[in-house]
N, C-alpha and C. Protein backbone atom coordinates (compact mmCIF):
# COMPACT_ATOMS: atom_id res chain seq x y z
N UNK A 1 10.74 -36.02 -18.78
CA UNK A 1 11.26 -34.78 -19.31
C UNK A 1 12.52 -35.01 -20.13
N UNK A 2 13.77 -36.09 -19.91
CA UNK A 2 14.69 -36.45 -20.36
C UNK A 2 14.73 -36.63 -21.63
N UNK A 3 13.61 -37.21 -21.78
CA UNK A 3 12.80 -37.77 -22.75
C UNK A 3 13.12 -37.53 -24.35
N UNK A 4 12.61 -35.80 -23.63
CA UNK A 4 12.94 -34.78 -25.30
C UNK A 4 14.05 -34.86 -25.64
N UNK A 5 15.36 -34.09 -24.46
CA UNK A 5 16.23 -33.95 -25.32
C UNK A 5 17.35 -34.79 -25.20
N UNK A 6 18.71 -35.01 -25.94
CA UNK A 6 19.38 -35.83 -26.43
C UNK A 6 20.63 -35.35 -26.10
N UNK A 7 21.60 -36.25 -25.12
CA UNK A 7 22.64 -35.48 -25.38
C UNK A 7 23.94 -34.70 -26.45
N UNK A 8 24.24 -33.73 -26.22
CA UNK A 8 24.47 -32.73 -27.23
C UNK A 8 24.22 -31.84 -27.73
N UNK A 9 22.77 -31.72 -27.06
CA UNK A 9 21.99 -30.53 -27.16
C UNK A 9 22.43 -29.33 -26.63
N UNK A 10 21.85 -28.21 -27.00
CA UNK A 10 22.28 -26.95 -26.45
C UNK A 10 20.92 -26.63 -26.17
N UNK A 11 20.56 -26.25 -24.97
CA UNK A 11 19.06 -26.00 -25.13
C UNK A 11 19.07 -24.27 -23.96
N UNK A 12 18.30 -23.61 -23.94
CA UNK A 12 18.36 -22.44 -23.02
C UNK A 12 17.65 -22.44 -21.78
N UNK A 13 17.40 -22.08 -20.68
CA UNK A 13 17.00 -21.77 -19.59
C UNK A 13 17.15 -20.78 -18.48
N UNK A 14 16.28 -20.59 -17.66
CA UNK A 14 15.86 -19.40 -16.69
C UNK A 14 16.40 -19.90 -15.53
N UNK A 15 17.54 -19.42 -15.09
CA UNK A 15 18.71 -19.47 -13.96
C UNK A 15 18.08 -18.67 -12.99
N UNK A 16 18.19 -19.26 -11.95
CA UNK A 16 18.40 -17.41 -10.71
C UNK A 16 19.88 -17.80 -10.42
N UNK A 17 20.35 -16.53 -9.76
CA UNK A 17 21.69 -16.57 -8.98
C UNK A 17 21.53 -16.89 -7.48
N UNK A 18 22.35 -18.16 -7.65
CA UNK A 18 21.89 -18.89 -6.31
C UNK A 18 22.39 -17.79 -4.67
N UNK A 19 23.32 -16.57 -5.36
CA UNK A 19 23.27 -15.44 -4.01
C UNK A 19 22.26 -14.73 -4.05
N UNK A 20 21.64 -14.38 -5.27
CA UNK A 20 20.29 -12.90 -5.15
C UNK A 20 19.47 -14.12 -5.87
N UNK A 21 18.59 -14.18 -5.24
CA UNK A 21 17.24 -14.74 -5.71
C UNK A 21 16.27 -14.13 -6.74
N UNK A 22 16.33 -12.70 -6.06
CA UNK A 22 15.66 -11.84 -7.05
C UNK A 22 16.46 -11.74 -8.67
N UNK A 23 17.57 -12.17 -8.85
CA UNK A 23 18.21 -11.69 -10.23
C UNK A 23 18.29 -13.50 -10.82
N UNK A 24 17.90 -13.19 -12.05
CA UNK A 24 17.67 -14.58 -13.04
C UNK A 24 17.92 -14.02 -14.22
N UNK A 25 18.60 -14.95 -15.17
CA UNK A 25 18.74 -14.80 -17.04
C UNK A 25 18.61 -16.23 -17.00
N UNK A 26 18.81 -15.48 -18.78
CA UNK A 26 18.22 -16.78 -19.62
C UNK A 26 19.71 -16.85 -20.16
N UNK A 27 19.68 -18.55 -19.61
CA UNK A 27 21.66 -19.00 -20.11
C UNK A 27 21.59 -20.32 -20.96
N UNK A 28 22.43 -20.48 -21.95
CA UNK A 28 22.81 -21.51 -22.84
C UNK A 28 23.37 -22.53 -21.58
N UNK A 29 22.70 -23.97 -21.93
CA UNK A 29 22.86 -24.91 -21.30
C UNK A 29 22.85 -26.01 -22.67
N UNK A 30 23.78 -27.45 -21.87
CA UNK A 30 24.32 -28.00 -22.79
C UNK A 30 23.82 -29.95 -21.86
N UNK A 31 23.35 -30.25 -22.63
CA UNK A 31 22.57 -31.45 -22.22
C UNK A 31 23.55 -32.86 -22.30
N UNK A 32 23.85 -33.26 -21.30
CA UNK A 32 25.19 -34.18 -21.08
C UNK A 32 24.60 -35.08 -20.76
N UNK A 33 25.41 -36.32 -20.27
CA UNK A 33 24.96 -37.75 -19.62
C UNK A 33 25.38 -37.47 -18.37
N UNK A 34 24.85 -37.63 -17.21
CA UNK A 34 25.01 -37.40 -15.93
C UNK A 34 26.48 -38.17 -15.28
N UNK A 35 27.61 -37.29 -15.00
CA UNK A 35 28.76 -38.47 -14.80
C UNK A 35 28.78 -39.00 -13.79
N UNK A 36 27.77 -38.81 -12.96
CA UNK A 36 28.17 -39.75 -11.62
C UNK A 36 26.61 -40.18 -11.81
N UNK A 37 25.34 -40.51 -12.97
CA UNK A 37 24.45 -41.53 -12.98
C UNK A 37 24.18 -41.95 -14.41
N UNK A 38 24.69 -43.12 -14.31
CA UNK A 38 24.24 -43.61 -15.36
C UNK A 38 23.14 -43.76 -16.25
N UNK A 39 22.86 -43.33 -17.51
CA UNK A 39 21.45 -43.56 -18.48
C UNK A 39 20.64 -42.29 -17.67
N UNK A 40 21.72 -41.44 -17.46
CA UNK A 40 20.52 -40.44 -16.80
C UNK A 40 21.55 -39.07 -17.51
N UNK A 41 20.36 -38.52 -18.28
CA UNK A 41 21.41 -37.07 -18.31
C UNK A 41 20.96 -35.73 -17.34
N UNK A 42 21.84 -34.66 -17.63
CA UNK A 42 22.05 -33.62 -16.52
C UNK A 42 22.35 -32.26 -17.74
N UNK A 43 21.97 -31.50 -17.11
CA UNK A 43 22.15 -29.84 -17.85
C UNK A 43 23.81 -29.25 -17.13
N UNK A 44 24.56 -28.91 -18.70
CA UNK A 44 25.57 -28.73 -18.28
C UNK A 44 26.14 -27.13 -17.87
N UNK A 45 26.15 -26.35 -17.08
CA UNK A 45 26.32 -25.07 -17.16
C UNK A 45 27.01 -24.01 -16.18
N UNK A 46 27.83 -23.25 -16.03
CA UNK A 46 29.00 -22.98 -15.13
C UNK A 46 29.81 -24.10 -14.26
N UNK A 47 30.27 -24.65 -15.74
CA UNK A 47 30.95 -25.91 -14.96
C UNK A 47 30.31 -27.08 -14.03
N UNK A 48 29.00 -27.23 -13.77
CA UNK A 48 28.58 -27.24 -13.33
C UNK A 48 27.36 -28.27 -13.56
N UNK A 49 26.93 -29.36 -13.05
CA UNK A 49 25.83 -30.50 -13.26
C UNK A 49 24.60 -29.80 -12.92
N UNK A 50 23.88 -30.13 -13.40
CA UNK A 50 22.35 -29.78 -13.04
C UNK A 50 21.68 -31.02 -13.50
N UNK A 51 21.00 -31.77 -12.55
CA UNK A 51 20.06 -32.88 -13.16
C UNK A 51 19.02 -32.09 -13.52
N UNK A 52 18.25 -32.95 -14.64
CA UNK A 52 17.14 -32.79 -15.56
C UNK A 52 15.99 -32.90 -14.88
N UNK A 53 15.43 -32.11 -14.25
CA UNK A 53 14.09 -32.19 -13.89
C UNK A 53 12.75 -31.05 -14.11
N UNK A 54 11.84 -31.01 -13.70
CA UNK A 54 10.62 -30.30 -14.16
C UNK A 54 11.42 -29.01 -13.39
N UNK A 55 11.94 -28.80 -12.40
CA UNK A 55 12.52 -27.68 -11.49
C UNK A 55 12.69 -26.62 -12.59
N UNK A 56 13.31 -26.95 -13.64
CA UNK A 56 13.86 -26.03 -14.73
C UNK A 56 12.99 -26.11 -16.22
N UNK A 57 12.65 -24.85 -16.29
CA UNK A 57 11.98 -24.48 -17.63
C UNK A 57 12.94 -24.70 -18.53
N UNK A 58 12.85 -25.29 -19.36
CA UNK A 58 14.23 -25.30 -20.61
C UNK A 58 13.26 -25.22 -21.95
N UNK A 59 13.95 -24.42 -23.23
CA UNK A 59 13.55 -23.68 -24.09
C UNK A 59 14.89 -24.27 -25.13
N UNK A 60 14.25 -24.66 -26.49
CA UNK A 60 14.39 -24.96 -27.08
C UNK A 60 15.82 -23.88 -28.55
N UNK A 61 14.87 -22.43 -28.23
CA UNK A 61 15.80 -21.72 -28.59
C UNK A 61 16.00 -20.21 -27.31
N UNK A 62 16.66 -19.73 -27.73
CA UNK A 62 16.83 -18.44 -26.68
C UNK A 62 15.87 -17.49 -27.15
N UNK A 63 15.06 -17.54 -28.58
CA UNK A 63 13.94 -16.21 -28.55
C UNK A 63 13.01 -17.05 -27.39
N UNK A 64 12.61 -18.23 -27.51
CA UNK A 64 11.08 -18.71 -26.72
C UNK A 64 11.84 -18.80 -24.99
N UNK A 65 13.28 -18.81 -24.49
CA UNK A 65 13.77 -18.58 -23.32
C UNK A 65 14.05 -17.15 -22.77
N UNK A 66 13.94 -16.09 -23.99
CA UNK A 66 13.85 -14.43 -23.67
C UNK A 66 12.37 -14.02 -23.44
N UNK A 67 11.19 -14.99 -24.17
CA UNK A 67 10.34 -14.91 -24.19
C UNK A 67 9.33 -14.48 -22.95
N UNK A 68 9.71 -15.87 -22.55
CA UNK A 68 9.56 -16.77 -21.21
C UNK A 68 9.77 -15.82 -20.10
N UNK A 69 11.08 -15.09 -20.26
CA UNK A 69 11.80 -14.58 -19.05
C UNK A 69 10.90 -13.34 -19.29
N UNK A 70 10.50 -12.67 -20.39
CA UNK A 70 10.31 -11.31 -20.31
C UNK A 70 8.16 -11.32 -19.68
N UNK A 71 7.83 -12.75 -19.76
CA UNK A 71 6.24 -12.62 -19.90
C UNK A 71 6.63 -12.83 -17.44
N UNK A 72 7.99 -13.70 -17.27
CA UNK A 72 7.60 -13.85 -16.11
C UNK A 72 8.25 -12.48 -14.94
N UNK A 73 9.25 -11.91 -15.90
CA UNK A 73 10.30 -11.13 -14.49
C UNK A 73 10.01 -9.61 -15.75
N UNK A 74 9.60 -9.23 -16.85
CA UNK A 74 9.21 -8.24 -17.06
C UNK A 74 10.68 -7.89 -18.01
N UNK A 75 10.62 -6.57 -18.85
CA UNK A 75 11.28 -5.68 -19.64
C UNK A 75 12.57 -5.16 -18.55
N UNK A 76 13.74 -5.61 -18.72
CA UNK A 76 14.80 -4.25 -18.32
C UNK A 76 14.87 -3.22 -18.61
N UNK A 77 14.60 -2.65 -19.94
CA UNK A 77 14.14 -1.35 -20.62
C UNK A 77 13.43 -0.92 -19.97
N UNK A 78 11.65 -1.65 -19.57
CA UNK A 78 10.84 -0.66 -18.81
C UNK A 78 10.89 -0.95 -17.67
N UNK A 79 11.28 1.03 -16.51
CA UNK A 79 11.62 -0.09 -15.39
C UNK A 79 10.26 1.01 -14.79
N UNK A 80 9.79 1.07 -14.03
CA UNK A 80 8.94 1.64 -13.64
C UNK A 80 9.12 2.68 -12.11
N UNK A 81 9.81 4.17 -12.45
CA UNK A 81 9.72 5.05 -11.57
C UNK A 81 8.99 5.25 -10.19
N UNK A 82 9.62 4.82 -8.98
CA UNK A 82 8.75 5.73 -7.92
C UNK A 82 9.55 6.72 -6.77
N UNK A 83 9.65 7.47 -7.11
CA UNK A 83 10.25 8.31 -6.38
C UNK A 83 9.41 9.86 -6.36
């Protein structure tokens, strides 16, 4: 997976919030060299390391990472009434 991208990249991806599970966006992430592994890079984002693995969908631009988010968790606009 590393493979593709290069560090320096800015690439986008589908976060959850590691307190609500249920709540996820799509956040600008920044493709680094891993500082504590060598020849290995890591996704850089709230300060924060993320190694590079299949775990994370990553998207090239933010329309195909809004995309993504809207075909898997649905429209905020449409929310669907039951009361």
């Amino acid at each position: 997976m590393s493979k593709h991208f290069r560090p320096g990249e800015v690439v986008y991806m589908i976060i959850r919030n590691p307190h609500a599970q249920d709540v996820a966006q799509v956040q600008q992430a920044a493709v680094v060299e891993h500082p504590e592994r060598p020849n290995e890079l890591a996704l850089f984002v709230h300060e924060t390391y993320f190694p590079m693995s299949e775990e994370y969908a990553l998207f090239k631009t933010e329309a195909e990472a809004e995309q993504a988010y809207q075909e898997a968790f649905g429209s905020p606009e449409i929310e669907e009434y039951y009361g």
